[in-house]
Protein backbone atom coordinates (compact mmCIF):
# COMPACT_ATOMS: atom_id res chain seq x y z
CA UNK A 1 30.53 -44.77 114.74
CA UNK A 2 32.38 -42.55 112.83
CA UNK A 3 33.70 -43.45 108.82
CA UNK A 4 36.71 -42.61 110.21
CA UNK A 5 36.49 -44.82 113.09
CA UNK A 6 35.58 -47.68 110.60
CA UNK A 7 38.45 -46.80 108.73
CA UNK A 8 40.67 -47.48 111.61
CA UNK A 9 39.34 -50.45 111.76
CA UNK A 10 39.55 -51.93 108.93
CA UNK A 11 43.23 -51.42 108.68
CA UNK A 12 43.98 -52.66 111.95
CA UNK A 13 41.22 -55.58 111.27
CA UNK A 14 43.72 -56.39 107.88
CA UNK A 15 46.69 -55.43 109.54
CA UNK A 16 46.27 -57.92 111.93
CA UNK A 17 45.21 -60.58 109.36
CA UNK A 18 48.41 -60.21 107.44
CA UNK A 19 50.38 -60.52 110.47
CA UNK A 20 48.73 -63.78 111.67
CA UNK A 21 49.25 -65.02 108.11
CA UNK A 22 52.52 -64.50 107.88
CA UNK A 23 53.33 -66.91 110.98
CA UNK A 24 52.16 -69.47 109.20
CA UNK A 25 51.29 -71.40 112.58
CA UNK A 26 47.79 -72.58 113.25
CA UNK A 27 48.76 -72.59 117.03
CA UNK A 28 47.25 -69.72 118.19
CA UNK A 29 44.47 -70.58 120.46
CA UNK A 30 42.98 -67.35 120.18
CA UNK A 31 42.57 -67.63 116.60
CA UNK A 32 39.12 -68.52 117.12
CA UNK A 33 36.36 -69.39 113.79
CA UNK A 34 34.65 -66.16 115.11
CA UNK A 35 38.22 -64.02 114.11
CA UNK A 36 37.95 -66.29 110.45
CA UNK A 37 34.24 -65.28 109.91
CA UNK A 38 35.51 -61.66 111.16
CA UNK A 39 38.37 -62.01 108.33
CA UNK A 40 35.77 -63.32 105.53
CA UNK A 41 33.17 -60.71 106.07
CA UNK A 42 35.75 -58.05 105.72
CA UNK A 43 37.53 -59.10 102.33
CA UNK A 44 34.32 -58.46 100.68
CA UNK A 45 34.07 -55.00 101.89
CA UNK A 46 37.56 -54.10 100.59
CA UNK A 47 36.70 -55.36 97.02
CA UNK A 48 33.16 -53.77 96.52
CA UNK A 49 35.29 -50.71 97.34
CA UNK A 50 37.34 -51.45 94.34
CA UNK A 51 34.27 -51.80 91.79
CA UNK A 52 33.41 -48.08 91.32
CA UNK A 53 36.95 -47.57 89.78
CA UNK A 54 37.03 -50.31 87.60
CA UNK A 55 33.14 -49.18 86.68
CA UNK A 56 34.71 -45.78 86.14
CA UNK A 57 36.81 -47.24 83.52
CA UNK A 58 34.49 -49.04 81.98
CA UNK A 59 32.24 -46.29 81.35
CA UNK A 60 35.45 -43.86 80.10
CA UNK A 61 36.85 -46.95 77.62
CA UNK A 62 33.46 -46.40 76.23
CA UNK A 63 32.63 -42.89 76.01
CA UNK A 64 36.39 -42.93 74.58
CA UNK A 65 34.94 -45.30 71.88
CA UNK A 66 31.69 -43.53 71.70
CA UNK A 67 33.82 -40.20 70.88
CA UNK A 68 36.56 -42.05 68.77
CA UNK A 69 33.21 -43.09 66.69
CA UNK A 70 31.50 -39.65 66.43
CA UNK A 71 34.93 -38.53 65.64
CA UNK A 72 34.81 -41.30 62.67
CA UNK A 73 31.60 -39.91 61.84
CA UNK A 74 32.37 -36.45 61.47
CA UNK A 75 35.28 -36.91 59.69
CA UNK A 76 33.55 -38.86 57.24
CA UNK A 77 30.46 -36.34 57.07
CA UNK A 78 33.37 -33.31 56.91
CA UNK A 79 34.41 -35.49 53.73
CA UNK A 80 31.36 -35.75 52.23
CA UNK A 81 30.58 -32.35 52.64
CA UNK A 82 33.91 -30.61 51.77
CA UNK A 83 33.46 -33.55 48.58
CA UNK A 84 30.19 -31.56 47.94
CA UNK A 85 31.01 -28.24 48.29
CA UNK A 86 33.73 -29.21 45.84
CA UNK A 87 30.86 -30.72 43.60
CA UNK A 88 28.83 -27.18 44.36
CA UNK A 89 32.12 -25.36 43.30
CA UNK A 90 32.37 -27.54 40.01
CA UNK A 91 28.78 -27.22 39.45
CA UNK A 92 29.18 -23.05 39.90
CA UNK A 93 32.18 -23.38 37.44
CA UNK A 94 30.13 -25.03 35.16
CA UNK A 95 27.20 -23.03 35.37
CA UNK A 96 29.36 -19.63 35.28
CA UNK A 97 30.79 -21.43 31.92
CA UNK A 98 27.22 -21.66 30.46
CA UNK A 99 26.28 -18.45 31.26
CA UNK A 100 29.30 -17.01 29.80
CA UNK A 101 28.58 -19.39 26.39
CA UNK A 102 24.93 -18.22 26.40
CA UNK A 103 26.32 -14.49 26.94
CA UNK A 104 28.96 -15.02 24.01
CA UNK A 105 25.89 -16.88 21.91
CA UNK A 106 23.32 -14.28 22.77
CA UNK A 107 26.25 -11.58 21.68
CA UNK A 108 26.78 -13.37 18.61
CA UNK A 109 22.98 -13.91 17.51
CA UNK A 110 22.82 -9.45 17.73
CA UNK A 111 25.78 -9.62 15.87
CA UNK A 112 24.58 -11.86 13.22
CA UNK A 113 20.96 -9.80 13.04
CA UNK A 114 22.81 -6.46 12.33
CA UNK A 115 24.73 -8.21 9.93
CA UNK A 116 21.78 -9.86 8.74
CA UNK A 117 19.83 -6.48 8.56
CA UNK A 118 23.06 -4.88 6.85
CA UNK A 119 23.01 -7.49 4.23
CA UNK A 120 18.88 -7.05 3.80
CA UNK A 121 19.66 -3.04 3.61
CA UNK A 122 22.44 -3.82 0.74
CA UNK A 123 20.37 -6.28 -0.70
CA UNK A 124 17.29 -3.96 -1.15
CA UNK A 125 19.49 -1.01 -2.38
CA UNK A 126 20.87 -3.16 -4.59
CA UNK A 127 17.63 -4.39 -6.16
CA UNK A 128 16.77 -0.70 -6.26
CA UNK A 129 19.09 -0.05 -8.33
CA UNK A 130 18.94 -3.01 -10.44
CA UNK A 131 15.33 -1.81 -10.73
CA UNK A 132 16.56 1.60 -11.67
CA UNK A 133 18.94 0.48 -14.32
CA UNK A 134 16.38 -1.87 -15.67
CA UNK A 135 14.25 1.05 -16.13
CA UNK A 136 16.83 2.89 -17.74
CA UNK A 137 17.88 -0.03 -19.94
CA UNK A 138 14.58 -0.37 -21.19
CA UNK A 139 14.37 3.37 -22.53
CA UNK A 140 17.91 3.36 -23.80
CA UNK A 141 16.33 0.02 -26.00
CA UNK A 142 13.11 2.00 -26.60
CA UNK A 143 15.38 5.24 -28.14
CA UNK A 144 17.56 3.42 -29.87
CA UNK A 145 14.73 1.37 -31.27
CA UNK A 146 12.92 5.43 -32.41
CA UNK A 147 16.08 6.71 -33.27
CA UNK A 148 17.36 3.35 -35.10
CA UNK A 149 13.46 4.34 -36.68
CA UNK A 150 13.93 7.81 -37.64
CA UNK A 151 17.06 6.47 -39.25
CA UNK A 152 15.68 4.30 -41.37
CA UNK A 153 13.05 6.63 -42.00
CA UNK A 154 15.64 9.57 -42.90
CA UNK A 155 17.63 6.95 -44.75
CA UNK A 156 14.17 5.66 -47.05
CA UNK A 157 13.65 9.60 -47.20
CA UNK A 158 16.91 10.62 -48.64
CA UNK A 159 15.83 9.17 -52.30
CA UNK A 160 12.46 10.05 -51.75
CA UNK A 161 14.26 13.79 -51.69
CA UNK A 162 16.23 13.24 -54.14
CA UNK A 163 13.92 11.42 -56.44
CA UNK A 164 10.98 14.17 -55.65
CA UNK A 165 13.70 16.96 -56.49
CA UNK A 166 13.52 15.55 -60.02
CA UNK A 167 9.70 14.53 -59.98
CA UNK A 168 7.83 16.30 -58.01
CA UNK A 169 7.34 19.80 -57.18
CA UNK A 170 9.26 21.33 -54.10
CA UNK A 171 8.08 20.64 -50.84
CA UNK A 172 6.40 17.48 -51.74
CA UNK A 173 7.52 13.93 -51.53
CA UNK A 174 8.04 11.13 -54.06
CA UNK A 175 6.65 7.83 -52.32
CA UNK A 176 5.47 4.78 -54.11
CA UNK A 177 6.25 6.56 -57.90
CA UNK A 178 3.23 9.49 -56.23
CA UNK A 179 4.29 12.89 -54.60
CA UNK A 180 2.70 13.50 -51.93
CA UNK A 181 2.33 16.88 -49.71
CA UNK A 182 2.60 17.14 -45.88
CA UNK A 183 1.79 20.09 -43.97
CA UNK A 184 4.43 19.39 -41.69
CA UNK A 185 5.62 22.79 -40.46
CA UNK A 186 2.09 24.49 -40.90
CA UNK A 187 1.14 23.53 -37.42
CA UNK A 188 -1.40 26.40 -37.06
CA UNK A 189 -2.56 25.69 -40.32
CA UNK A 190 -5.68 23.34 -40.34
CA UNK A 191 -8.59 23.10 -42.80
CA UNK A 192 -12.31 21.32 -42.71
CA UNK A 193 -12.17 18.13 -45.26
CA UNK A 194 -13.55 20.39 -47.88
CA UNK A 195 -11.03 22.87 -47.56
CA UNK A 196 -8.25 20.65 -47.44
CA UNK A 197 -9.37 19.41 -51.01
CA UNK A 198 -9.82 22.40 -52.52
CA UNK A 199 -6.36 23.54 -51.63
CA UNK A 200 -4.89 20.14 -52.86
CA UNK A 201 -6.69 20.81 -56.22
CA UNK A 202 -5.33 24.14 -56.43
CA UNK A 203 -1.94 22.35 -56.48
CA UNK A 204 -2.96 20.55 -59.41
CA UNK A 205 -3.71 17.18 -57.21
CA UNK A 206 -6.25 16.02 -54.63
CA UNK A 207 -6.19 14.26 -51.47
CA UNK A 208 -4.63 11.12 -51.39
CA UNK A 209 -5.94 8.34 -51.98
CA UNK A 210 -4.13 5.56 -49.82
CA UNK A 211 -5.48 2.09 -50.98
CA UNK A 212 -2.50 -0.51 -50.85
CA UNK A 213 -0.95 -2.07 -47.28
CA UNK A 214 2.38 -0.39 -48.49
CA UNK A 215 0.80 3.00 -49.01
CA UNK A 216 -0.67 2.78 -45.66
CA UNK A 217 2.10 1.73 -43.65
CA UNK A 218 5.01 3.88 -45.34
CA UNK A 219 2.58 7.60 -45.14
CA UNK A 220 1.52 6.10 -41.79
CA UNK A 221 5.03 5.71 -40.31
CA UNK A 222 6.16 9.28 -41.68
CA UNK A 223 3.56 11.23 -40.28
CA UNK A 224 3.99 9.49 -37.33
CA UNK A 225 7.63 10.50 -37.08
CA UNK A 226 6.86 14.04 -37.21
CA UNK A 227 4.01 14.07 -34.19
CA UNK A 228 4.81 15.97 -31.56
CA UNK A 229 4.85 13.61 -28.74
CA UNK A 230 3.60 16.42 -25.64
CA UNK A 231 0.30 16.29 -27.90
CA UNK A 232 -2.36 13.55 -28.12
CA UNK A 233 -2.64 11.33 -31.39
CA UNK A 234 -6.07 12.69 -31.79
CA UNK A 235 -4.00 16.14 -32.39
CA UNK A 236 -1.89 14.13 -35.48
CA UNK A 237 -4.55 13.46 -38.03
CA UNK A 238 -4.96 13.98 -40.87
CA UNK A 239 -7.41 14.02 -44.01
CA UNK A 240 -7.22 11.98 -46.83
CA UNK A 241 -8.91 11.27 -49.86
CA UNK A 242 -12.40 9.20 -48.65
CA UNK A 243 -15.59 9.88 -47.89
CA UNK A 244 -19.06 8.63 -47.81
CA UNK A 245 -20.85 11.30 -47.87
CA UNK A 246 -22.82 10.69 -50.90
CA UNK A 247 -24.25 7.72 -49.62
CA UNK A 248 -23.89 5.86 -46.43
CA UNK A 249 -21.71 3.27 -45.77
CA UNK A 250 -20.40 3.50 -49.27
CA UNK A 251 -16.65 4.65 -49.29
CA UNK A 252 -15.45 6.46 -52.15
CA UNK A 253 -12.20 8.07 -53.55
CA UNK A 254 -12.30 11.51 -55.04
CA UNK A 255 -11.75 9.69 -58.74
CA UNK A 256 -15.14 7.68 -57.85
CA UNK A 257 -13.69 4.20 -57.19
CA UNK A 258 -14.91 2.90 -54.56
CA UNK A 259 -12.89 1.70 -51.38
CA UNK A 260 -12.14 -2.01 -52.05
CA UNK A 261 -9.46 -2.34 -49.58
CA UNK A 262 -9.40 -0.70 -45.62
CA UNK A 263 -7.37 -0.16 -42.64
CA UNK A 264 -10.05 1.36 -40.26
CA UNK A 265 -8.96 1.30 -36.53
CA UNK A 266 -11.13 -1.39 -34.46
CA UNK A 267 -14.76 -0.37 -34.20
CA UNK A 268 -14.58 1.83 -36.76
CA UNK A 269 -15.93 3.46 -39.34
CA UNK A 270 -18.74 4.31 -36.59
CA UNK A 271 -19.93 7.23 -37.75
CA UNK A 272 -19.60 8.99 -34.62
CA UNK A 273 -22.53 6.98 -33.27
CA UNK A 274 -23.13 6.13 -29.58
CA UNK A 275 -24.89 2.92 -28.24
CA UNK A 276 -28.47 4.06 -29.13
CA UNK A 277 -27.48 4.73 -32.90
CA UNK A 278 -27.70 8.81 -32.83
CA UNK A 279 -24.53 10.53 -33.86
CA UNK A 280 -22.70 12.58 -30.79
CA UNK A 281 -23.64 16.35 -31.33
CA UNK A 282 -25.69 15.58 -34.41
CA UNK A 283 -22.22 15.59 -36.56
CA UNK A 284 -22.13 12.74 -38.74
CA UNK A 285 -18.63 11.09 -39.44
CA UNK A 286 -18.62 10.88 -43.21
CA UNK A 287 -14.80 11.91 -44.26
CA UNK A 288 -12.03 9.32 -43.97
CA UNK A 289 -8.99 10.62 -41.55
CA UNK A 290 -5.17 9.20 -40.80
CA UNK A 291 -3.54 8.94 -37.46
CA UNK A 292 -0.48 8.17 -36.03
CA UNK A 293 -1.03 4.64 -35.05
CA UNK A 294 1.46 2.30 -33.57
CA UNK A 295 -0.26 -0.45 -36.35
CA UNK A 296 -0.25 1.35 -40.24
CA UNK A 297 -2.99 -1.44 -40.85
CA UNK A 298 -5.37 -0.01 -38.25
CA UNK A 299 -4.62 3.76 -38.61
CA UNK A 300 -8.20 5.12 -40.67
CA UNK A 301 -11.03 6.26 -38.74
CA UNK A 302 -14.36 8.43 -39.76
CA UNK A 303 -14.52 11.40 -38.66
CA UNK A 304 -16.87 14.61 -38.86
CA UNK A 305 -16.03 16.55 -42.10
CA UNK A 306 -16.46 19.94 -40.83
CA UNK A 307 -13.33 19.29 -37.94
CA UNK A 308 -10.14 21.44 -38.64
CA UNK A 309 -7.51 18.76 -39.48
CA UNK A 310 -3.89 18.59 -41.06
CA UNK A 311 -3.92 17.32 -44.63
CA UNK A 312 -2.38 14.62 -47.16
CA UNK A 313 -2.27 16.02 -51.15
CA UNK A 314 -1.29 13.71 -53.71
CA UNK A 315 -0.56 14.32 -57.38
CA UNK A 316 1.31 12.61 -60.72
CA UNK A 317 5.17 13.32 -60.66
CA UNK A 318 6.25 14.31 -63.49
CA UNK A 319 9.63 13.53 -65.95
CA UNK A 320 8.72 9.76 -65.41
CA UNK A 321 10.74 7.53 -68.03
């Protein structure tokens, strides 16, 4: 049999069912208990045919629910994330911030160092020239210290002039109530001890003879201001009256006296001997010379007699009341 044949009847079976049903009478004979088990059996049929739709439902409420959830879901996942892409964004904002802060800082550390190496270029210019000026300062002080010198010099000179104008002959100098002669401006004019005497006797005087602290340090200080200062201080002695050359180690005058008080530079007299006791070149150091010394106390030293040396003459002024 066909479905559609079943179809048929089935509708007829429940058309039929209604019908007698709505008579409400029991009399019909033909309304047998095999038509009421036909009637039972068939109402079962027509409601398992119902069940798939209602199944159908079922399963739709749910996958509605199922979706409505993922939908829940994903809206709160889109939240989280668009919440941290925001917090990616703020994090990029701050981190763009730092950058540009470390850029700035990093900008302003160069800046400082050139500044810094500015300052340390000023600052060693400047101690250049405080070194220069220092310099500078301290010869300015050291001139005006020689000149403020040669000053006093000229100045204790002036009645020395006078004074030797009156006592002594001309071209000499009147110094501790003595005249004494300085070959000043006879440069190329040097003699041999000997020599130097002889031409100081001619002159009616002899070589000096130089034997008080204040002799020492006033003939001391004026040939020193007339050395020439291009030439050594070896080059600015001169001879003066004492020798030992009649016996050794005994220093005498020209008068005879003999040398009670000295000014001999350190180490000396020597005699112009070296450390194993021989003179150098054989020349003995037996006449007394003057130099230039920075110290008038330690301006005498021995040297060989037969050297070509400057001179110091000495002689009694004269018209002394």
């Amino acid at each position: 049999m066909s479905d559609r044949e079943n179809s048929s009847s089935f509708v007829a079976t429940f058309d039929k069912l209604i019908c007698e049903d709505d008579s409400g009478t029991d009399e019909n004979p033909l309304y047998s208990s095999q038509d009421k088990q036909q009637v039972s059996m068939s109402m079962p049929r027509h409601e398992s045919s119902r069940n798939p739709y209602r199944l159908l439902t079922v399963m739709l409420a749910m996958m509605a629910v199922i979706l409505l959830a993922i939908n829940i879901g994903l809206g709160v996942y889109y939240n989280h994330l668009t919440g941290g892409q925001q917090t990616i964004k703020d994090i990029h904002s701050e981190v763009a911030k730092l950058q540009a802060a470390y850029s700035a800082a990093i900008q302003e550390r160069i800046n400082a160092k050139k500044q810094l190496d500015r300052e340390l270029g000023e600052q060693q210019r400047l101690k250049w020239e405080l070194e220069y000026h220092t310099k500078r300062s301290k010869d300015y002080e050291k001139q005006i210290h020689r000149i403020e010198d040669e000053v006093s010099e000229l100045k204790s000179l002036i009645p020395l002039l006078s004074m030797g104008c009156r006592h002594c002959n001309t071209g000499w100098t009147f110094l501790h109530l003595r005249c004494y002669y300085f070959p000043f401006h006879e440069l190329p004019r040097q003699r041999r001890w000997n020599e130097a005497r002889q031409f100081c006797q001619k002159l009616g005087g002899d070589l000096a003879v130089i034997d008080t602290p204040e002799k020492t340090v006033s003939i001391t200080k004026l040939i020193k201001s007339h050395r020439d200062a291009e030439r050594s201080i070896y080059q600015g002695a001169y001879w003066f009256g004492l020798s030992d050359v009649y016996e050794e180690n005994v220093w005498e005058w020209p008068d005879g006296r003999r040398m009670t008080e000295s000014y001999w530079n350190d180490g000396e007299p020597n005699d112009g001997r070296s450390n194993d006791g021989e003179p150098h070149d054989g020349n003995y150091e037996n006449c007394g010379a003057m130099y230039p010394s920075d110290n008038p106390l330690k301006a005498w030293n021995d040297a060989p007699c037969n050297m070509y040396m400057k001179w110091i003459c000495e002689m009694e002024p004269h018209d002394i009341i």
